[in-house]
N, C-alpha and C. Protein backbone atom coordinates (compact mmCIF):
# COMPACT_ATOMS: atom_id res chain seq x y z
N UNK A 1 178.29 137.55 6.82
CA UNK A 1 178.68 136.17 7.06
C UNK A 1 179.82 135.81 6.12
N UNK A 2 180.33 134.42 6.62
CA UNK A 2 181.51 134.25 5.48
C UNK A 2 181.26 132.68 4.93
N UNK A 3 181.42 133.04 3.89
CA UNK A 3 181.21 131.95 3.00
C UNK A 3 182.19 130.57 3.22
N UNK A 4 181.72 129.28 2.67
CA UNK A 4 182.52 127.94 2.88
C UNK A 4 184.32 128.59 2.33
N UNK A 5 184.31 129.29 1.63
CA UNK A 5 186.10 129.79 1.10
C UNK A 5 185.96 130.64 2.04
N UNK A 6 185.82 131.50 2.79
CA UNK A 6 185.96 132.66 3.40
C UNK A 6 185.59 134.00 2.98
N UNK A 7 185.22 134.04 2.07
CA UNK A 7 184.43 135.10 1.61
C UNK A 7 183.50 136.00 2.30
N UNK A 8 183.49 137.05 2.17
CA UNK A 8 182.63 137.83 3.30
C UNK A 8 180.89 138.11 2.50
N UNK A 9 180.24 137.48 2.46
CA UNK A 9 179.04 137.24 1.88
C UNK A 9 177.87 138.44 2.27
N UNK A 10 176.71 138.52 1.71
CA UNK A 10 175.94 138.99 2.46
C UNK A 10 174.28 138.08 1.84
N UNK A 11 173.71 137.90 2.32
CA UNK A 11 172.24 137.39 2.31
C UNK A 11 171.36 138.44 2.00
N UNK A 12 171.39 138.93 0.97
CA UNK A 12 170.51 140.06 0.34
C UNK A 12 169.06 139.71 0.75
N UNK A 13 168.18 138.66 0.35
CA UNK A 13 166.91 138.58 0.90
C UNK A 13 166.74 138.88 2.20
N UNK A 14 168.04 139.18 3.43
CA UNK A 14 167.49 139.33 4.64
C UNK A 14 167.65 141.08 5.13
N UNK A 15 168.66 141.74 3.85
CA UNK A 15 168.48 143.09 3.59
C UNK A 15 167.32 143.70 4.00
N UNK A 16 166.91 144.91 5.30
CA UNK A 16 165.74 145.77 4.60
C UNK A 16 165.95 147.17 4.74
N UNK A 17 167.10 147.18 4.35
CA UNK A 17 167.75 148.84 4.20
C UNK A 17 168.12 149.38 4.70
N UNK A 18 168.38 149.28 6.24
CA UNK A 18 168.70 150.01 7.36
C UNK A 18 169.91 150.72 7.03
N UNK A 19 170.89 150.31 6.24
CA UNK A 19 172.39 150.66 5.89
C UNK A 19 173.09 150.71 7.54
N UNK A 20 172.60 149.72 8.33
CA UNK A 20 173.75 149.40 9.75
C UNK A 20 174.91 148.72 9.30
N UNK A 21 174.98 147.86 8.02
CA UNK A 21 176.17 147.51 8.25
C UNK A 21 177.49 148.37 7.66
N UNK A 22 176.57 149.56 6.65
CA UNK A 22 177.25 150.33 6.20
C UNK A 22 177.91 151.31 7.10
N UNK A 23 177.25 151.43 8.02
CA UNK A 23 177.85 152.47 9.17
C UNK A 23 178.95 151.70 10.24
N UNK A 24 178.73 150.43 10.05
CA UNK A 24 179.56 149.61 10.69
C UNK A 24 181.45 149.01 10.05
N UNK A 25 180.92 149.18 8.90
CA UNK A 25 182.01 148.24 7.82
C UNK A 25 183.11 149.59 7.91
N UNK A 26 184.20 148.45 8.73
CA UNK A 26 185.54 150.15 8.76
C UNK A 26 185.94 150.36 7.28
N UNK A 27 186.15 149.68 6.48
CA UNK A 27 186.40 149.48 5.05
C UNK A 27 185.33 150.58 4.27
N UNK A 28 184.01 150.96 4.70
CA UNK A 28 183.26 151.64 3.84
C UNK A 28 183.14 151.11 2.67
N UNK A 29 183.08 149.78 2.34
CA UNK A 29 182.84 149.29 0.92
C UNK A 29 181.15 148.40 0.46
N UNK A 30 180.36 149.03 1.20
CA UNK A 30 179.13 148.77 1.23
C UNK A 30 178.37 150.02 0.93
N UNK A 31 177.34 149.68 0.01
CA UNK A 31 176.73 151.36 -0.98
C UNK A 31 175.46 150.68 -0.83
N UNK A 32 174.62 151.96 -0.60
CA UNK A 32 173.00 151.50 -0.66
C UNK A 32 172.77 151.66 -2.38
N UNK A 33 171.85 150.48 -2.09
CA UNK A 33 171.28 150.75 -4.06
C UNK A 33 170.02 151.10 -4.07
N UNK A 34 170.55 152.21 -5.00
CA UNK A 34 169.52 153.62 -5.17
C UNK A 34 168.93 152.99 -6.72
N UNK A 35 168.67 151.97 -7.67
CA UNK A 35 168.30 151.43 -8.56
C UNK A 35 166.57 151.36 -8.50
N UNK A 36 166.31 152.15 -9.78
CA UNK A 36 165.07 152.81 -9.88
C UNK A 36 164.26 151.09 -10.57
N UNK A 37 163.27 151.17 -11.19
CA UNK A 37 162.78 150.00 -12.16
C UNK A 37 163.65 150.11 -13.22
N UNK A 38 164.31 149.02 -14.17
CA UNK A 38 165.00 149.10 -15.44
C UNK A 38 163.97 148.68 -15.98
N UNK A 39 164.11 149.36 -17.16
CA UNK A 39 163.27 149.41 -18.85
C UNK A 39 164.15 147.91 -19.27
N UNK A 40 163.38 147.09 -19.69
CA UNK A 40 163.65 146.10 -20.40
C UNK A 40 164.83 146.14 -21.15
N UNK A 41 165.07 147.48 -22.41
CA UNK A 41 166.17 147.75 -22.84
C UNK A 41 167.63 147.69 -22.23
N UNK A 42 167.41 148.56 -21.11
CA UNK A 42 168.81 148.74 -20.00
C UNK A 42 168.59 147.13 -19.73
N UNK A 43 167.55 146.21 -19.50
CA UNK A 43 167.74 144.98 -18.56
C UNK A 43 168.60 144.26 -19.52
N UNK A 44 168.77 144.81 -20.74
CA UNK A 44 169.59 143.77 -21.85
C UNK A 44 171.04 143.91 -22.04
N UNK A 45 171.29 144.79 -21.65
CA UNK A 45 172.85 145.36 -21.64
C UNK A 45 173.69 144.66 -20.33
N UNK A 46 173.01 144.75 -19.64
CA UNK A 46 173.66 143.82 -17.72
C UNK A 46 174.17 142.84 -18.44
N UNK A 47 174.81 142.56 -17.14
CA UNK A 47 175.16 140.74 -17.38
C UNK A 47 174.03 140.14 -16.85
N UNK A 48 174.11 139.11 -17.07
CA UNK A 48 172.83 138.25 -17.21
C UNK A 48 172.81 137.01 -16.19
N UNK A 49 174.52 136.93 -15.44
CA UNK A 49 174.81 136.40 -14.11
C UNK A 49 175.06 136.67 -13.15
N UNK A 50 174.25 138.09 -13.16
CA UNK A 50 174.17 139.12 -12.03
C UNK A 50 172.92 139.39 -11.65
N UNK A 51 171.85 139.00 -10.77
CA UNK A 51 170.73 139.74 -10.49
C UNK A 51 170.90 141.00 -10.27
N UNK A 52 169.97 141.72 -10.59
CA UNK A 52 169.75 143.28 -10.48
C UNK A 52 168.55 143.45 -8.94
N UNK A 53 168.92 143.97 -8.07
CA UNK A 53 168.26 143.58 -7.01
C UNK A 53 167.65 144.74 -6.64
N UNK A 54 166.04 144.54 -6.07
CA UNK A 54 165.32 145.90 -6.14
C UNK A 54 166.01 146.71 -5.54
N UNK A 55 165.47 148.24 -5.10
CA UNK A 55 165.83 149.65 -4.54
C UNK A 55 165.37 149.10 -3.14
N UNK A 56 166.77 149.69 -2.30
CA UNK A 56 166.85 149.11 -1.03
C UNK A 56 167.39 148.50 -0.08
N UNK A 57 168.42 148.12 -0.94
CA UNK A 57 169.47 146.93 -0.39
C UNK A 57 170.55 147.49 0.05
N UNK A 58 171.44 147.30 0.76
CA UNK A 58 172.98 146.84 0.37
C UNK A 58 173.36 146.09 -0.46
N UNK A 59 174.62 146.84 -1.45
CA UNK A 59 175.82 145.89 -1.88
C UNK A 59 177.29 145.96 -1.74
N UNK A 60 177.81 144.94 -2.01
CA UNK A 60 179.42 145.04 -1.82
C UNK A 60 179.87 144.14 -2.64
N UNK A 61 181.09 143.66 -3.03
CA UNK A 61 181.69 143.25 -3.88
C UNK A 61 181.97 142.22 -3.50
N UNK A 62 180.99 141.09 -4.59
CA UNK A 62 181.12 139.74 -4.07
C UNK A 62 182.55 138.79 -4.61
N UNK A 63 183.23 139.37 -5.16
CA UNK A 63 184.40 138.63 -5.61
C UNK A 63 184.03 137.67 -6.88
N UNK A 64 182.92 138.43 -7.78
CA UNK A 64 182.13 137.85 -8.92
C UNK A 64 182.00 136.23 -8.54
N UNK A 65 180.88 135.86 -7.21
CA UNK A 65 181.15 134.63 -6.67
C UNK A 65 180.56 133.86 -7.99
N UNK A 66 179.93 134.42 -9.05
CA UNK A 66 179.41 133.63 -9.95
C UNK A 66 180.19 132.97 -11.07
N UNK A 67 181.64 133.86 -11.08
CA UNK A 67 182.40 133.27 -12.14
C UNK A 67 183.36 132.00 -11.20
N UNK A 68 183.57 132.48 -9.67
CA UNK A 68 184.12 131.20 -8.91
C UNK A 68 183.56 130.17 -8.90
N UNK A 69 182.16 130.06 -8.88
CA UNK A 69 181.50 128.73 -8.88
C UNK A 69 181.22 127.99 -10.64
N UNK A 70 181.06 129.10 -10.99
CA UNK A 70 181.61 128.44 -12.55
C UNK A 70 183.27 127.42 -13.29
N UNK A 71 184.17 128.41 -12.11
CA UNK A 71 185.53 128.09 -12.48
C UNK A 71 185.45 126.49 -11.24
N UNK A 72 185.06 126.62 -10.86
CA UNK A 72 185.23 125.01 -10.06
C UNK A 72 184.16 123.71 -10.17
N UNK A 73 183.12 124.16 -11.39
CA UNK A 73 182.77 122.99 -11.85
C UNK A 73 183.48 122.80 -12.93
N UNK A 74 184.30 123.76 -13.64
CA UNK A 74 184.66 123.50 -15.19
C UNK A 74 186.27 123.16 -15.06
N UNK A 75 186.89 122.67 -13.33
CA UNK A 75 188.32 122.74 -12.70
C UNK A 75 189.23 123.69 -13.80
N UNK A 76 188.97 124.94 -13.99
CA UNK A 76 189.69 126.13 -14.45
C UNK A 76 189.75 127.46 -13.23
N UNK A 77 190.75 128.26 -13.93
CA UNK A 77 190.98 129.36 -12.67
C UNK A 77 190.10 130.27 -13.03
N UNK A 78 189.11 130.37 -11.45
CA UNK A 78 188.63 131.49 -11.64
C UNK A 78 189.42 133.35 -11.73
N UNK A 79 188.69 134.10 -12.81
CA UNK A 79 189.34 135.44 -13.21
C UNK A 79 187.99 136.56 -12.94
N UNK A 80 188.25 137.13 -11.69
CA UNK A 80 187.00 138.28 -11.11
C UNK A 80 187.34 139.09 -12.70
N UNK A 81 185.59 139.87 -12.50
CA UNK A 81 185.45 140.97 -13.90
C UNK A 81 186.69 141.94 -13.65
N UNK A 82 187.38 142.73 -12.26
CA UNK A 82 188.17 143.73 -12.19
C UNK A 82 189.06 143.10 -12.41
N UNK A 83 189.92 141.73 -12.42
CA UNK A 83 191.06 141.06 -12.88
C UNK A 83 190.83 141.09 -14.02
N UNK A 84 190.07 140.87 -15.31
CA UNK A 84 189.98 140.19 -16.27
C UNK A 84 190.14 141.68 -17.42
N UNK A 85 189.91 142.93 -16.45
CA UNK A 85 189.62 144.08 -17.04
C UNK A 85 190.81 144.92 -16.97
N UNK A 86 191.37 144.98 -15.89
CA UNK A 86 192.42 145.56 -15.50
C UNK A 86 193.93 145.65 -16.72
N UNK A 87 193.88 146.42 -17.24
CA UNK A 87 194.97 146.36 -18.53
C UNK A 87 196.70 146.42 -17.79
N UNK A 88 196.67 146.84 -16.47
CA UNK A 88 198.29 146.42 -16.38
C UNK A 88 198.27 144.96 -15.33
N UNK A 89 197.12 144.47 -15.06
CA UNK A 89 197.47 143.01 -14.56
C UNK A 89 197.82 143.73 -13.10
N UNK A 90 197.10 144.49 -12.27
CA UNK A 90 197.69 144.67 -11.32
C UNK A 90 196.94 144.26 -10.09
N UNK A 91 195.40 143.31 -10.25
CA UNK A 91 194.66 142.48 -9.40
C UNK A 91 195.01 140.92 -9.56
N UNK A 92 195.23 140.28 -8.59
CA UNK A 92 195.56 138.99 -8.29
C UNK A 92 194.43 138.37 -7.66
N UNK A 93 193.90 137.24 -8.30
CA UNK A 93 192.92 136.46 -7.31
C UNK A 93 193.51 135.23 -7.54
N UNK A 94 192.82 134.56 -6.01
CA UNK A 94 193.45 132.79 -6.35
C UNK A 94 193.16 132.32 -4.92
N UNK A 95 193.41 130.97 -4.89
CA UNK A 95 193.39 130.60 -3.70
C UNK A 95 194.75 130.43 -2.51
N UNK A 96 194.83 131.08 -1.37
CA UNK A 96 195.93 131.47 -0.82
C UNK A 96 195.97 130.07 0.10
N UNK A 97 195.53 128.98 -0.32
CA UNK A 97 195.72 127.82 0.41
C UNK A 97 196.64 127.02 -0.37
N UNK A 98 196.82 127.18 -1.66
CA UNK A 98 197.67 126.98 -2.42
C UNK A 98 198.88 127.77 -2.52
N UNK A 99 200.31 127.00 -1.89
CA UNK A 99 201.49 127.65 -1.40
C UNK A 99 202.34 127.87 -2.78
N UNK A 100 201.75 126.99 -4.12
CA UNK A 100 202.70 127.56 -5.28
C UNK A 100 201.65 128.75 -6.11
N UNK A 101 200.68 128.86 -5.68
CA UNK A 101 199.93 130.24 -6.47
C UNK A 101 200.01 131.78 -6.37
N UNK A 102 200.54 132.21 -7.47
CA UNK A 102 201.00 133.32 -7.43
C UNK A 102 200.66 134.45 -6.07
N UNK A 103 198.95 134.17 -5.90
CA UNK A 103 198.73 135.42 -4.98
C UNK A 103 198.84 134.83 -3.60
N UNK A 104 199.51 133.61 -3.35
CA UNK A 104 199.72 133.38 -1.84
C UNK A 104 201.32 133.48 -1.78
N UNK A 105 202.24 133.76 -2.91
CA UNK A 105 203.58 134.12 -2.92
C UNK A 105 203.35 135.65 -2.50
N UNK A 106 202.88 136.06 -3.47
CA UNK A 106 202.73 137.72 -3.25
C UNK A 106 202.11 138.15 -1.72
N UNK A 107 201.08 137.02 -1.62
CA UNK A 107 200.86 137.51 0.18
C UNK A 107 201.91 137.05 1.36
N UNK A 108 202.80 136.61 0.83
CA UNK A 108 203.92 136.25 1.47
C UNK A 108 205.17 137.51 1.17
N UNK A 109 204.79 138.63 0.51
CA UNK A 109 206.50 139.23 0.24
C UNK A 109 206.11 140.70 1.66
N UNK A 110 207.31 141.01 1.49
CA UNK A 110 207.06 141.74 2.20
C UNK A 110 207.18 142.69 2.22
N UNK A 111 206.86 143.54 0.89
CA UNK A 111 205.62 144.25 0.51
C UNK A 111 204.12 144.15 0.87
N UNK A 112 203.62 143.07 0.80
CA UNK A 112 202.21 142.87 1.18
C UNK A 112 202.09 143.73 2.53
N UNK A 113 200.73 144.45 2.48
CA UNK A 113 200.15 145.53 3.91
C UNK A 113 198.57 145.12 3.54
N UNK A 114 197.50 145.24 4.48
CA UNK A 114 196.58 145.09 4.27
C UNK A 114 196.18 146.85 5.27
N UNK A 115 194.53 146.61 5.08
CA UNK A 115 194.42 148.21 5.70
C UNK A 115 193.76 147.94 6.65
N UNK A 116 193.79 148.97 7.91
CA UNK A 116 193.56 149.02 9.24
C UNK A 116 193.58 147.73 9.98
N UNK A 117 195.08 147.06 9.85
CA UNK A 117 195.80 146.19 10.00
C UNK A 117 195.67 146.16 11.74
N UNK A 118 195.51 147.37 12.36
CA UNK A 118 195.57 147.26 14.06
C UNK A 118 193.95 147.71 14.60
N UNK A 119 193.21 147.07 13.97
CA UNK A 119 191.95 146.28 13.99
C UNK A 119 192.03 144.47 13.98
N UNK A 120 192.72 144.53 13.77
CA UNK A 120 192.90 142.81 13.81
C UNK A 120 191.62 142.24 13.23
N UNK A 121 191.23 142.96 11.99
CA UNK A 121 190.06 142.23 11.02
C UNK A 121 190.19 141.22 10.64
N UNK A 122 191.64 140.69 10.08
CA UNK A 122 192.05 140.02 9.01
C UNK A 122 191.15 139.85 7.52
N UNK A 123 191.47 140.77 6.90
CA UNK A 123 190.40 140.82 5.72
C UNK A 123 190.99 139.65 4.89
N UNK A 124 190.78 139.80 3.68
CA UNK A 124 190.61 139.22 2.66
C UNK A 124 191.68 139.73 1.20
N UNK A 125 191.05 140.92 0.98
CA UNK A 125 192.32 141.70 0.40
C UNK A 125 192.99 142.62 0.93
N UNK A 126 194.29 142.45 0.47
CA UNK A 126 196.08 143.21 0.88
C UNK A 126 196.28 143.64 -0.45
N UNK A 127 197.41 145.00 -0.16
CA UNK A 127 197.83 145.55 -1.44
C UNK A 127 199.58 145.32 -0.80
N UNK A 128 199.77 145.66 -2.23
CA UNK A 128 201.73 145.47 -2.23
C UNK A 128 201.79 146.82 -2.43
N UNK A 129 202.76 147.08 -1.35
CA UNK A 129 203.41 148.65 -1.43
C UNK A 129 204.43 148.72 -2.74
N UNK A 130 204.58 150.38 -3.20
CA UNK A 130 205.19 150.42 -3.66
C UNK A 130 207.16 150.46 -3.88
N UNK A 131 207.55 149.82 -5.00
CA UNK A 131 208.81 149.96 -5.24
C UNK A 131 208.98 151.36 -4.73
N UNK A 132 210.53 151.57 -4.05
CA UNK A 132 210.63 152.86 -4.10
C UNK A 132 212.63 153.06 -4.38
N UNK A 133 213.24 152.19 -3.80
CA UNK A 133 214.61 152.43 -4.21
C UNK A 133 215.10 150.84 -3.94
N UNK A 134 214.81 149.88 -5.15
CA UNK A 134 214.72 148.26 -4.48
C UNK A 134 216.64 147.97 -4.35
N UNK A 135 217.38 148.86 -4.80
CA UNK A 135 219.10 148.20 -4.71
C UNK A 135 219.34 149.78 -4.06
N UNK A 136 220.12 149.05 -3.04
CA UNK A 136 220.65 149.76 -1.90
C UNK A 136 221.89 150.59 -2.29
N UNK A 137 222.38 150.48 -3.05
CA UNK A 137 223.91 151.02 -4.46
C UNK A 137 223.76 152.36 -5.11
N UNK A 138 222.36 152.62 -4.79
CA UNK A 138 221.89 153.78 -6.01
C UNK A 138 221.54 154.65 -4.80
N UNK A 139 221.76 155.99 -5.23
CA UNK A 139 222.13 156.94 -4.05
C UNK A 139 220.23 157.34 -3.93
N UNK A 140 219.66 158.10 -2.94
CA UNK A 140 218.54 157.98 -2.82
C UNK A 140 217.92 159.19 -3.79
């Protein structure tokens, strides 16, 4: 399902393992969780705004919806854990309804490609191709 932003959500309590949507998702970005019981110890190291959800489920990458709903009661920008981690700055999040925010410029260049584009999914995330000879002057 997709969330009030568009987010591609999933309802874990209605999970019971089948992994259909995993066989379904052209993206392949859905993993069964193979998560045994954690020892109290390991339960202390997690983050602690993440449920750890029994053996059984599907997951996929919620776009750390927990730090978004944090960043819009506290009106600051939300920063996903792979943005915040990433040492050359090369993940962009933001809202693409906003025409001066960086990642709805960048989804505007034309560089931007998203994948299996002639599926007419319209996902969510696009990558920027790479530079390869940007001034036309310099011999190839």
């Amino acid at each position: 399902m997709h969330d009030a932003e568009g987010l591609n959500a999933m309802v874990y309590n209605r999970c019971i393992g089948t992994r259909y949507c995993s066989n379904n998702c052209p993206y392949k970005v859905r993993r069964f969780n193979y998560t045994k019981d954690i020892s109290e110890v390991t339960s202390m190291a997690m983050n602690p705004d993440v449920t750890v959800r029994s053996r059984g489920v599907m997951e996929k990458c919620t776009y750390c919806v927990q730090r978004l709903n944090e960043a819009k009661h506290e009106s600051s920008t939300a920063v996903t854990a792979c943005q915040q981690t990433c040492p050359a700055d090369a993940i962009t999040f933001g809202n693409l309804r906003d025409a001066e925010s960086k990642v709805a410029k960048l989804k505007k260049s034309e560089r931007n490609y998203v994948l299996l584009h002639e599926l007419h999914n319209k996902p969510r995330t696009s990558y920027l191709t790479k530079r390869r000879n940007p001034n036309p002057a310099w011999p190839s």
